[in-house]
Protein backbone atom coordinates (compact mmCIF):
# COMPACT_ATOMS: atom_id res chain seq x y z
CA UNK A 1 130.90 62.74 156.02
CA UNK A 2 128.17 64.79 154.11
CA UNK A 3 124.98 63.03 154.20
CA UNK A 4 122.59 63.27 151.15
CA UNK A 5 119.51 63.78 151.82
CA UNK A 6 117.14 61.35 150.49
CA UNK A 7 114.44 62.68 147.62
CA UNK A 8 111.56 63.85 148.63
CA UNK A 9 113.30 64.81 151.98
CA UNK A 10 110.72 67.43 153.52
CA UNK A 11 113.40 69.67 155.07
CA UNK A 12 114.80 70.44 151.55
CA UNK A 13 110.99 71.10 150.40
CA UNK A 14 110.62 73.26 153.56
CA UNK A 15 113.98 75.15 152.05
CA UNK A 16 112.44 75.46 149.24
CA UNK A 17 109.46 77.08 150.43
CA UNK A 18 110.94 79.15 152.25
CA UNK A 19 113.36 80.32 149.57
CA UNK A 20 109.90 81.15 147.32
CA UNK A 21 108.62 82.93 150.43
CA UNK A 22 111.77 85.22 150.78
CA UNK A 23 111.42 86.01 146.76
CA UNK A 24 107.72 86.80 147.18
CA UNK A 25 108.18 88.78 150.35
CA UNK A 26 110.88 90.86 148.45
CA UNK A 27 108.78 91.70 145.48
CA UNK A 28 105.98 92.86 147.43
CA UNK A 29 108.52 95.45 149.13
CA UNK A 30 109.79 96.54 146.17
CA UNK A 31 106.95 96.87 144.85
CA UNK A 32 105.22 98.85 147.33
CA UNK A 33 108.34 100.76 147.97
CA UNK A 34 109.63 101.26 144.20
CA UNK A 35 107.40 100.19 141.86
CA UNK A 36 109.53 101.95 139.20
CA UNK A 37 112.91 100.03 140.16
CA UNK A 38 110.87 96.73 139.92
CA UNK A 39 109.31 97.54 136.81
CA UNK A 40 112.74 98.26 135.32
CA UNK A 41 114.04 95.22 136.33
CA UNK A 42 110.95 92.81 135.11
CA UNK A 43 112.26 94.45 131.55
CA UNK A 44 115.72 94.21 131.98
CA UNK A 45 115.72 90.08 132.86
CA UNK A 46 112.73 89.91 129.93
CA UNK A 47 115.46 91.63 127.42
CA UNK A 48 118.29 89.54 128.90
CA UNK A 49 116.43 86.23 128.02
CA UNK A 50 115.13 87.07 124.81
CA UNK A 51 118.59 88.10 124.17
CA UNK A 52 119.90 85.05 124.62
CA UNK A 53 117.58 82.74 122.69
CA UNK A 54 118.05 85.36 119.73
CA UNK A 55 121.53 84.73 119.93
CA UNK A 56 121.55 81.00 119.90
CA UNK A 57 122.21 79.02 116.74
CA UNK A 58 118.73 77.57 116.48
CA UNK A 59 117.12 81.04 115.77
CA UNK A 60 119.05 82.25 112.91
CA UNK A 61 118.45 81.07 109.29
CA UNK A 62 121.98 79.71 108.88
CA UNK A 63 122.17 77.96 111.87
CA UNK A 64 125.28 80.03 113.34
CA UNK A 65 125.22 82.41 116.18
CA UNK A 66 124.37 85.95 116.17
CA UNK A 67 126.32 88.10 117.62
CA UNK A 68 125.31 89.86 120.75
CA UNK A 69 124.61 93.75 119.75
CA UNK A 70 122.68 92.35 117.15
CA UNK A 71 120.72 90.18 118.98
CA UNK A 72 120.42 92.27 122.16
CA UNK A 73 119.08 95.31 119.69
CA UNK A 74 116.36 92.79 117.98
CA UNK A 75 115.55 91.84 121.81
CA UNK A 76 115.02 95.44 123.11
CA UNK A 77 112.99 96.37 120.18
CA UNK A 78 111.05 93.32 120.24
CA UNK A 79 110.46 93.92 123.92
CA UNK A 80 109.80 97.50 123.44
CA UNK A 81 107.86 96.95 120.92
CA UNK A 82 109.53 99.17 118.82
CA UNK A 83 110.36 97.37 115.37
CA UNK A 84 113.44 99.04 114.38
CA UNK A 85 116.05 96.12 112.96
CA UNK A 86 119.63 95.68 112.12
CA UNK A 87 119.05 92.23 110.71
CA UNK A 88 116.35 90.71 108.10
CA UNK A 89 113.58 89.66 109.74
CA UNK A 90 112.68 87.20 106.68
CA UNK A 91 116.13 86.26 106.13
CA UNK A 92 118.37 85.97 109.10
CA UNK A 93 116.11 84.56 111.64
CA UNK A 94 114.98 81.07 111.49
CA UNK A 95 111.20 80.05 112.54
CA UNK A 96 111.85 79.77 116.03
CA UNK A 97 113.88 83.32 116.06
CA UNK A 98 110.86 84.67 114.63
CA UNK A 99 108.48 82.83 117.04
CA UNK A 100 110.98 84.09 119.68
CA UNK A 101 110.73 87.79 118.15
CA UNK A 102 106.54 87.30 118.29
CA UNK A 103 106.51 86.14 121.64
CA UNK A 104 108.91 88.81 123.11
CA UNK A 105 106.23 91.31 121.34
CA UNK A 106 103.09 90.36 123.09
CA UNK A 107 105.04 90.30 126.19
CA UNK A 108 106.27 93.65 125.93
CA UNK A 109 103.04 95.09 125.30
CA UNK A 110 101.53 93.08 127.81
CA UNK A 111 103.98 94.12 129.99
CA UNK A 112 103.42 98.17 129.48
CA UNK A 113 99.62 97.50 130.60
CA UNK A 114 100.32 95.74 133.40
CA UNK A 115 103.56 97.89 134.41
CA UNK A 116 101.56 100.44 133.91
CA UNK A 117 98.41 100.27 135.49
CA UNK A 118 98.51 96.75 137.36
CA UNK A 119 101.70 97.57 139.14
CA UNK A 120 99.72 100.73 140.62
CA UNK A 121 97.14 99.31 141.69
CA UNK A 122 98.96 96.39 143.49
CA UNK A 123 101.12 99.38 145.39
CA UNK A 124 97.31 100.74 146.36
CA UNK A 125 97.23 98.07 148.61
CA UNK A 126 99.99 99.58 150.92
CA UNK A 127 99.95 103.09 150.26
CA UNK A 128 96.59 104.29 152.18
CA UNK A 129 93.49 105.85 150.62
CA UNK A 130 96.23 109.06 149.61
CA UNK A 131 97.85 106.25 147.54
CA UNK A 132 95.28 104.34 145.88
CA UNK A 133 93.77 108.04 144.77
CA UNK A 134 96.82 108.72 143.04
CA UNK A 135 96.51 105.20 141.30
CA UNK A 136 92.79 105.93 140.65
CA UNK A 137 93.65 109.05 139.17
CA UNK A 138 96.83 107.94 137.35
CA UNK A 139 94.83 104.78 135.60
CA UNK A 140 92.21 107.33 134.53
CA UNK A 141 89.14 104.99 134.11
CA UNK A 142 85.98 105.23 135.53
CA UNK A 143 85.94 101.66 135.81
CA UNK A 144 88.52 101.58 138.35
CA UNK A 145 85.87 100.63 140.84
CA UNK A 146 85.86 97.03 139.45
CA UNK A 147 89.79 97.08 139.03
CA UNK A 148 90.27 96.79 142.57
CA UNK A 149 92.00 93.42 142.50
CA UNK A 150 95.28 92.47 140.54
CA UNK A 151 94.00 89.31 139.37
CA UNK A 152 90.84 90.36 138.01
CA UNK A 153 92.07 93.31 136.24
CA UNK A 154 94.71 91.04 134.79
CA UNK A 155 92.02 88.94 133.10
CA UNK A 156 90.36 91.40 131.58
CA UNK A 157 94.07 93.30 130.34
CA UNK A 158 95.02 89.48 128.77
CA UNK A 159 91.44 88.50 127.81
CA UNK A 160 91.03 91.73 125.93
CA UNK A 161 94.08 91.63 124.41
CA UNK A 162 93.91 88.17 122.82
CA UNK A 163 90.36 88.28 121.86
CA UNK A 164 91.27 91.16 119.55
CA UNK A 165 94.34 89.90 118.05
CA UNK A 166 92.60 86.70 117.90
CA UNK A 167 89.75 88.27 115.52
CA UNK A 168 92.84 90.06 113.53
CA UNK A 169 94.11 86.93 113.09
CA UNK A 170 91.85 84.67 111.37
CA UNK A 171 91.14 88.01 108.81
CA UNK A 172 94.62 87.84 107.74
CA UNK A 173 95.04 84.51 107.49
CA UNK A 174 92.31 84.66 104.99
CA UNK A 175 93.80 87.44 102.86
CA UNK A 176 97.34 86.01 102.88
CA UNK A 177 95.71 82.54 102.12
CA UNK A 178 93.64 84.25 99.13
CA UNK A 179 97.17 85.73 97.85
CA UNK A 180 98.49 81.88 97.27
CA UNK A 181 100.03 81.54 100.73
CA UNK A 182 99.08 77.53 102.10
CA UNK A 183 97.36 77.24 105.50
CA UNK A 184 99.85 76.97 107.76
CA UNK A 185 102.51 79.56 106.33
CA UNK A 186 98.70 81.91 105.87
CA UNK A 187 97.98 81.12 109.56
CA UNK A 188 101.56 82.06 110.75
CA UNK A 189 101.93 85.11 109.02
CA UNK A 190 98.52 86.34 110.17
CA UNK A 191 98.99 85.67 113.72
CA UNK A 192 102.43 87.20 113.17
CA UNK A 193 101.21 90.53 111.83
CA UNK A 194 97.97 90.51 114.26
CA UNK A 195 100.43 90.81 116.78
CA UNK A 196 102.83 93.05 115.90
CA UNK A 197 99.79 95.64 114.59
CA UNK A 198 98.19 95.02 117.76
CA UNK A 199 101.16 96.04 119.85
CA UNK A 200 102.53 98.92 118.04
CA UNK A 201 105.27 96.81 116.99
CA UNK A 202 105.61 96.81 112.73
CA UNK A 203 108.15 93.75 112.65
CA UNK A 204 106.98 92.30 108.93
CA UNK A 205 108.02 88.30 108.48
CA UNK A 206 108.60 89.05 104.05
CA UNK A 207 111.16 90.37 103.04
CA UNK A 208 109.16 93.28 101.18
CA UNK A 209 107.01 94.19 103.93
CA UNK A 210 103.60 95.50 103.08
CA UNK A 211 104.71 96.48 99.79
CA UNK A 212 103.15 93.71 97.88
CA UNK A 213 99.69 94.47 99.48
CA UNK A 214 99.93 98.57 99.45
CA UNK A 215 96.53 99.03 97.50
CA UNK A 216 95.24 96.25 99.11
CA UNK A 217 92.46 97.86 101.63
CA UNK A 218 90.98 94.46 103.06
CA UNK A 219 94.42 93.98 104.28
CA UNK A 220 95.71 97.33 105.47
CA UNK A 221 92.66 98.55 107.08
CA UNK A 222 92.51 95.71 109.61
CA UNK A 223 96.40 96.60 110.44
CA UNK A 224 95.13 100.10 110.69
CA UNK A 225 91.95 99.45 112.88
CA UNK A 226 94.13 97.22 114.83
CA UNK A 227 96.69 99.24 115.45
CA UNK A 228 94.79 102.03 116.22
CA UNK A 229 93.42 100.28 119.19
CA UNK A 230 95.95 99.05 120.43
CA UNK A 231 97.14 102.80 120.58
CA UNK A 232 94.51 103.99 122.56
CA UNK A 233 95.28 102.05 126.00
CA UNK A 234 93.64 100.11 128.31
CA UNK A 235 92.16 102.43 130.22
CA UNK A 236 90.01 103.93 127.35
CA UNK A 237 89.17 100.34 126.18
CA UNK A 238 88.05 99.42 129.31
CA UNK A 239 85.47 102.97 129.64
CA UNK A 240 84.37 102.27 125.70
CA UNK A 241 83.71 98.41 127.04
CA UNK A 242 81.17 99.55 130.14
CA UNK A 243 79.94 102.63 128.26
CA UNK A 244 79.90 102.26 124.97
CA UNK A 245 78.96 105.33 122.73
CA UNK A 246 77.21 106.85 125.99
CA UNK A 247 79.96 109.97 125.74
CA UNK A 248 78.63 111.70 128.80
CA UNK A 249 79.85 108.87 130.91
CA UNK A 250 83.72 109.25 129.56
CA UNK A 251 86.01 110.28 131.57
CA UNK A 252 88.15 112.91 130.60
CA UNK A 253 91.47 110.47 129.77
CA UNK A 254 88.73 108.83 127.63
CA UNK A 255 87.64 112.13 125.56
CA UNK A 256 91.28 113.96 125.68
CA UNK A 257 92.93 110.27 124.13
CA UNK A 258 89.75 109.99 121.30
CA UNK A 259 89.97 113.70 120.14
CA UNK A 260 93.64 114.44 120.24
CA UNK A 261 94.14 110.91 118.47
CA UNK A 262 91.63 111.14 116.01
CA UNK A 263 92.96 114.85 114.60
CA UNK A 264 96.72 113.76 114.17
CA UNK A 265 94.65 110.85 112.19
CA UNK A 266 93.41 113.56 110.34
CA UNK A 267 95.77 116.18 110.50
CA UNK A 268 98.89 113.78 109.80
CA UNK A 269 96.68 111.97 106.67
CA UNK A 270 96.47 115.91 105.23
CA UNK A 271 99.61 116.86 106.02
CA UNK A 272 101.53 113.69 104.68
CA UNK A 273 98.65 113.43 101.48
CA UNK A 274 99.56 116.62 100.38
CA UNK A 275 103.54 117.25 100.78
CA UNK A 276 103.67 113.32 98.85
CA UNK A 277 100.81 113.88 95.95
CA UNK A 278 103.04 114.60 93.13
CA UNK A 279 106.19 112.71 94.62
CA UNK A 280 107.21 109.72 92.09
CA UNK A 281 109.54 108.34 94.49
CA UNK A 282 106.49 107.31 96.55
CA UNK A 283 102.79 107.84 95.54
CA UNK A 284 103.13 110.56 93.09
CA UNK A 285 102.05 108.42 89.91
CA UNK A 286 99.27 106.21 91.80
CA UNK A 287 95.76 106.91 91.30
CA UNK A 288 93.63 109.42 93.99
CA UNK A 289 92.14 106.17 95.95
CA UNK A 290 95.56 104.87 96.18
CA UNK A 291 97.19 108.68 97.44
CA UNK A 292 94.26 108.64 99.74
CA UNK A 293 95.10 104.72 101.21
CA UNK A 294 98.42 105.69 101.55
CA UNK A 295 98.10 108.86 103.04
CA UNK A 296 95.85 107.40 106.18
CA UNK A 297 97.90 104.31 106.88
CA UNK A 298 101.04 106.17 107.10
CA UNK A 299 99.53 108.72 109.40
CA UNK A 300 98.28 105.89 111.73
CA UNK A 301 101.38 103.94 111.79
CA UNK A 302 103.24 107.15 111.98
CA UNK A 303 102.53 107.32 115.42
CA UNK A 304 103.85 104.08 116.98
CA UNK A 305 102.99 101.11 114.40
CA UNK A 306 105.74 100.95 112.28
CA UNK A 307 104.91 99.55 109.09
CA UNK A 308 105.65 101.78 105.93
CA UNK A 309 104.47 101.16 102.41
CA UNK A 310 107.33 103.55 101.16
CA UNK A 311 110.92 104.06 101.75
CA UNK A 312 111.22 106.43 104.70
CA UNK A 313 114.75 108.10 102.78
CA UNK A 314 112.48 108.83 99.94
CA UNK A 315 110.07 111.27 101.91
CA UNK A 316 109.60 115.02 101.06
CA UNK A 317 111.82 117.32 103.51
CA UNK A 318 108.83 118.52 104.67
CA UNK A 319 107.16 115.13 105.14
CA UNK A 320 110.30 113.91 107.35
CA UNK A 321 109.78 116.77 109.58
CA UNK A 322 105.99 116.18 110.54
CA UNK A 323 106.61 112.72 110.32
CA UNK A 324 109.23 113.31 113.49
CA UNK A 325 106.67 115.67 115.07
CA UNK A 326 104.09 112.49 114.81
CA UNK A 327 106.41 110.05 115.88
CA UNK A 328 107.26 111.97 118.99
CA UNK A 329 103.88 112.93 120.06
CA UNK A 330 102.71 108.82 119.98
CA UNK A 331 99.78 107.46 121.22
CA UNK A 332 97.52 106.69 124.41
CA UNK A 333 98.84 106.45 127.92
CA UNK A 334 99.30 102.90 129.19
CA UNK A 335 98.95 101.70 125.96
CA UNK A 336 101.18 99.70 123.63
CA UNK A 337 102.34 102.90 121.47
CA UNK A 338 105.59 105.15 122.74
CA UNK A 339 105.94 108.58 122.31
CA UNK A 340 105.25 111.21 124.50
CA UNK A 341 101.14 110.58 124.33
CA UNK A 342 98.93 112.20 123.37
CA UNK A 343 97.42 113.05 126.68
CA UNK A 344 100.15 115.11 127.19
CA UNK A 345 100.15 116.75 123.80
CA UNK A 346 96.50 117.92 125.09
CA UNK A 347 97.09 119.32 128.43
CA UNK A 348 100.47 121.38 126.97
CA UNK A 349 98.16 123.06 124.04
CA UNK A 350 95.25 123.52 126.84
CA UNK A 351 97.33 124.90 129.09
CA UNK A 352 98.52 127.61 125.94
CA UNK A 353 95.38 128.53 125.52
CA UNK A 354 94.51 128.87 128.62
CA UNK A 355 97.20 131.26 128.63
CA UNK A 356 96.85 132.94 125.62
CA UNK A 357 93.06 133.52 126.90
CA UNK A 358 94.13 135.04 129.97
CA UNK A 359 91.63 132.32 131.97
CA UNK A 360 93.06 131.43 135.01
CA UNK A 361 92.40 127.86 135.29
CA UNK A 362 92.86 124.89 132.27
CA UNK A 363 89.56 123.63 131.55
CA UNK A 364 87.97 120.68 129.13
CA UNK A 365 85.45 119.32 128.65
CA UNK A 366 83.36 120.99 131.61
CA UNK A 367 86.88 119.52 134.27
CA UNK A 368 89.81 121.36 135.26
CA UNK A 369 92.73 119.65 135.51
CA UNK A 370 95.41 119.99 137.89
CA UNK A 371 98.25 122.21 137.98
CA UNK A 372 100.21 119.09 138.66
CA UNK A 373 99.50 117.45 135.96
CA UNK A 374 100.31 119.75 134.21
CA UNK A 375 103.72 119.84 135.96
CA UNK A 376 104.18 116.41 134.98
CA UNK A 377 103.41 116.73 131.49
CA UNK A 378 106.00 119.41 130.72
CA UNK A 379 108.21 117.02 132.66
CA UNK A 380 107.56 114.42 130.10
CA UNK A 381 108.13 116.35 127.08
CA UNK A 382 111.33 118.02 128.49
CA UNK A 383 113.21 114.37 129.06
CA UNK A 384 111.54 112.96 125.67
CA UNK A 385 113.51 116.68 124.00
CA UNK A 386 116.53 115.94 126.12
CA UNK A 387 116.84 112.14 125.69
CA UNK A 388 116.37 112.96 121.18
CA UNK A 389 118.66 115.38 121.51
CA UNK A 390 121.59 113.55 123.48
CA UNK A 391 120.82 110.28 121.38
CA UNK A 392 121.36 112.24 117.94
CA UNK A 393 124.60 113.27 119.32
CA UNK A 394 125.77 110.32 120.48
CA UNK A 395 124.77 108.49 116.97
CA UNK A 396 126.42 111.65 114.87
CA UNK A 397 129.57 110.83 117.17
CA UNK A 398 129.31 107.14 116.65
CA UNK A 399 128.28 107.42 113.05
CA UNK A 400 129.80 110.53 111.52
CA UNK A 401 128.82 109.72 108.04
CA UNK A 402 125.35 110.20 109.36
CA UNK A 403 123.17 113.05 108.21
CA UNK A 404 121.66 114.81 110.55
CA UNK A 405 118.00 114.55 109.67
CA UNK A 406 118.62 111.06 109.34
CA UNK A 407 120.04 110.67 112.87
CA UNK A 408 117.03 112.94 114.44
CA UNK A 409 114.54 110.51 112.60
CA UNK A 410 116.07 107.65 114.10
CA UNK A 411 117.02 108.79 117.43
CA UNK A 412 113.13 110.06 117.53
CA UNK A 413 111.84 106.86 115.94
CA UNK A 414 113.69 104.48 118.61
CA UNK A 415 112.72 106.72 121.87
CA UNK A 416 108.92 106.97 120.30
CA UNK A 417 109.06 102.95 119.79
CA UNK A 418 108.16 103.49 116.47
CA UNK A 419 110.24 101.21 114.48
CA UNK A 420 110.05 103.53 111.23
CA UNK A 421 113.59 103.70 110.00
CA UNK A 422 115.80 105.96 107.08
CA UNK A 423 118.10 102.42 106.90
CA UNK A 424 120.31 104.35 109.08
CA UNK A 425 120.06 101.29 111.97
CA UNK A 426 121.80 99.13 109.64
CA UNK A 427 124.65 100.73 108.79
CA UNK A 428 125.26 102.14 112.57
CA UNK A 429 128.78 100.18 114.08
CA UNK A 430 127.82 98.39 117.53
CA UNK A 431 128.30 101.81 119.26
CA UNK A 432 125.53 103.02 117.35
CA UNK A 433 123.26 100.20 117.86
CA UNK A 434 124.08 100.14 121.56
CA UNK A 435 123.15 104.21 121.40
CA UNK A 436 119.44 103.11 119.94
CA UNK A 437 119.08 100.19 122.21
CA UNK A 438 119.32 103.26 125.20
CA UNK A 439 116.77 104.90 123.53
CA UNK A 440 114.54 102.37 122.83
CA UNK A 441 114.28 100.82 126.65
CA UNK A 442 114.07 104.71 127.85
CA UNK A 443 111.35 105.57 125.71
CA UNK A 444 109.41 102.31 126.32
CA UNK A 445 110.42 102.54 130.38
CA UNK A 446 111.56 105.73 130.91
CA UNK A 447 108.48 108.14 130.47
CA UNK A 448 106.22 105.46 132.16
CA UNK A 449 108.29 105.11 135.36
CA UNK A 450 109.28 109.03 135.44
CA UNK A 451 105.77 110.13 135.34
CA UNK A 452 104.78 107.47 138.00
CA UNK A 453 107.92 108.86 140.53
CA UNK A 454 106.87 112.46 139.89
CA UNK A 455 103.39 110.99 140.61
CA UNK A 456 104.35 109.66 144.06
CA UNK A 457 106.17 111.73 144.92
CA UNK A 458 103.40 113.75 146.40
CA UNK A 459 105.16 115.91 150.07
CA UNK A 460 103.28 117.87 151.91
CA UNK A 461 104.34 121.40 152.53
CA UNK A 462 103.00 123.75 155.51
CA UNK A 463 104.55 126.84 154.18
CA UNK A 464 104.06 128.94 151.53
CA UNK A 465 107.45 131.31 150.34
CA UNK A 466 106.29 134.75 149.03
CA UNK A 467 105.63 134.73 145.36
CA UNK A 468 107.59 136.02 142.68
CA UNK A 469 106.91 136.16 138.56
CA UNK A 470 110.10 136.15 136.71
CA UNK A 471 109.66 137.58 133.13
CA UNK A 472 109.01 134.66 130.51
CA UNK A 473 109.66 135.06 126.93
């Protein structure tokens, strides 16, 4: 007879300890020993159980279920902070969807810093001093001295974080509450939006979006500022939080992320001002403030936040084709924006005019940087080319009713976690949807955990083989 062991029985809490123990002990060597594999699986059980409340009665509008492609693809680009929808987010999801939708979003962005840059650190602790350099350099902050320990550098990543959105917050709960909106509803659609700006996200809870608000500058300017920051990455934040405006302290991360950010700001708000002036379809009968409003906030969210003020399918030819080149470059390294960054955008147009000056060495800034990372970076924007390219086939063979700049803007907009969209994710069968689901967990997980294997995967060589120049070009 099976005896049943009475609660509270210390040899079933000693099983149970020892069961937490095993867990724990397994992390740590998969973390020390493939930080990438573990970082890919912390995503895939977060999408997996966001998936599954999603697709529950209780968090659609109706009060039926959702079915699964739909629900995994709000999931993964809730998760990956992406944006892109196949459903209403008004309409179809009920108050707890959308609070499940919210919540998956901070997560996700959370989870990019700390997969990012936490993750590193903790494998510093069993890789050596050759290992905790390559963490030190990867993190690129000269503030890594005080980021020795996990915990601390998690209170500061979550602290940071909150106290920002927390400030965007209560601003837009005034606006919305000065637009008619009561308290409560005011207060949830503020913290909604502070949330999603903050994160790169640019999931709306109306059912028009922004488009209600799009001269309204008290409104989109904190979205903007917000988003912006949340762009840059934690690594600058946390140099611009211990140095301030004391620019000789910067690092070069710091200066390369500012500069090359702040001219696509620039040269996107040109570019997209002047190919949409005289275009009725979007701003072409608004007044020169208005073009000018416009102009800026879709060149900041062009590169990772999501919201639009226009129909994308109504662009200029021309506009659609910067507006993929923006998408695709995205914003600061371990930060909650996709793309390739815009480090790497740097160190690629550095290292052609390095080049093109004949100097032997890429310089900036007064530092040279490494041939490997420059190695790295072309590395980068080769699998960001090749993953665009094999989604757009994949959605033209899923979807052949789909144009093709249509499936490039998607396929670009879903690997750069963008969330900007032609309406071409709604129409897409389930074998579409599945194809932008890929490309939405590469391009949030992908280019992060590629760059950190290439990064490790420092060997030592003894020999040299003679060299060679093939002829280039």
């Amino acid at each position: 007879m099976t005896s049943i062991a009475p609660a509270g029985d210390p040899e079933e809490g000693n099983a149970l300890t020892r069961a937490g123990a095993r867990v724990r002990e397994y992390v740590d060597r998969l973390a020390a020993s493939s930080p990438s594999r573990l970082a890919l699986g912390v995503f895939v059980v977060g999408i997996a159980f966001f998936t599954l409340l999603l697709a529950t009665p209780i968090s659609s509008a109706t009060g039926e279920w959702t079915s699964l492609h739909d629900a995994m693809f709000t999931a993964v680009s809730a998760v990956c902070v992406t944006g892109l929808t196949v459903v209403s987010t008004a309409t179809h999801w009920s108050f707890f969807g959308q609070l499940v939708m919210i919540i998956a979003v901070f997560v996700g962005g959370l989870g990019i810093l700390t997969l990012a840059s936490v993750l590193s650190l903790a494998v510093t602790k069993r890789l050596g001093v050759r290992g905790k350099l390559l963490a030190q350099q990867s993190m690129n902050t000269a503030a890594s001295g005080k980021l020795g320990e996990v915990g601390s550098l998690l209170r500061i990543v979550i602290t940071t974080s909150v106290i920002i959105q927390g400030i965007l917050a209560l601003w837009l709960t005034i606006r919305f509450w000065t637009y008619g909106e009561g308290l409560w509803l005011g207060l949830w659609h503020g913290i909604f939006y502070s949330i999603s700006a903050y994160n790169n996200a640019g999931f709306t809870p109306h059912s028009d979006g922004l488009v209600p608000y799009e001269t309204d500058a008290l409104l989109l300017f904190p979205l903007m500022i917000g988003m912006f920051i949340g762009s840059l990455g934690f690594p600058v934040i946390m140099v611009l939080l211990k140095y301030r405006f004391h620019t000789r302290k910067w690092n070069l991360h710091t200066k390369l992320t500012l500069v090359t950010s702040g001219l696509l700001v620039v040269g996107g708000t040109l570019a997209w001002g002047l190919s949409e002036w005289n275009n009725n379809a979007t701003i072409g009968q608004m007044s020169v403030g208005d073009k000018l409003l416009h102009s800026l906030f879709a060149s900041v969210m062009t590169r990772s936040g999501g919201f639009n003020l226009v129909e994308m399918d109504d662009l200029h030819p021309a506009t659609m084709v910067f507006t993929d080149a923006l998408m695709f470059a995205g914003g600061g390294s371990a930060s909650t924006a996709g793309g390739i960054k815009v480090t790497t955008i740097a160190v690629m147009f550095l290292a052609i005019l390095a080049e093109a000056r004949g100097t032997p060495q890429v310089q900036a800034f007064g530092r040279r940087i490494p041939e490997s990372t420059m190695r790295v970076a072309i590395s980068v924007l080769a699998m960001g080319a090749s993953l665009v390219m094999v989604g757009t086939i994949a959605l033209l063979a899923s979807y052949p009713s789909a144009t093709l700049d249509h499936a490039v803007f998607e396929s670009i907009s879903a690997f750069a976690t963008v969330g900007l969209s032609t309406g071409l994710s709604g129409e897409l069968p389930p074998a579409g949807k599945y194809v932008l689901i890929g490309l939405m967990f590469m391009g949030r997980v992908g280019t992060i955990t590629f760059a950190t294997a290439l990064a490790m995967r420092h060997r030592r060589q003894l020999y040299q083989f003679p060299e060679e120049r093939p002829i280039i070009g």
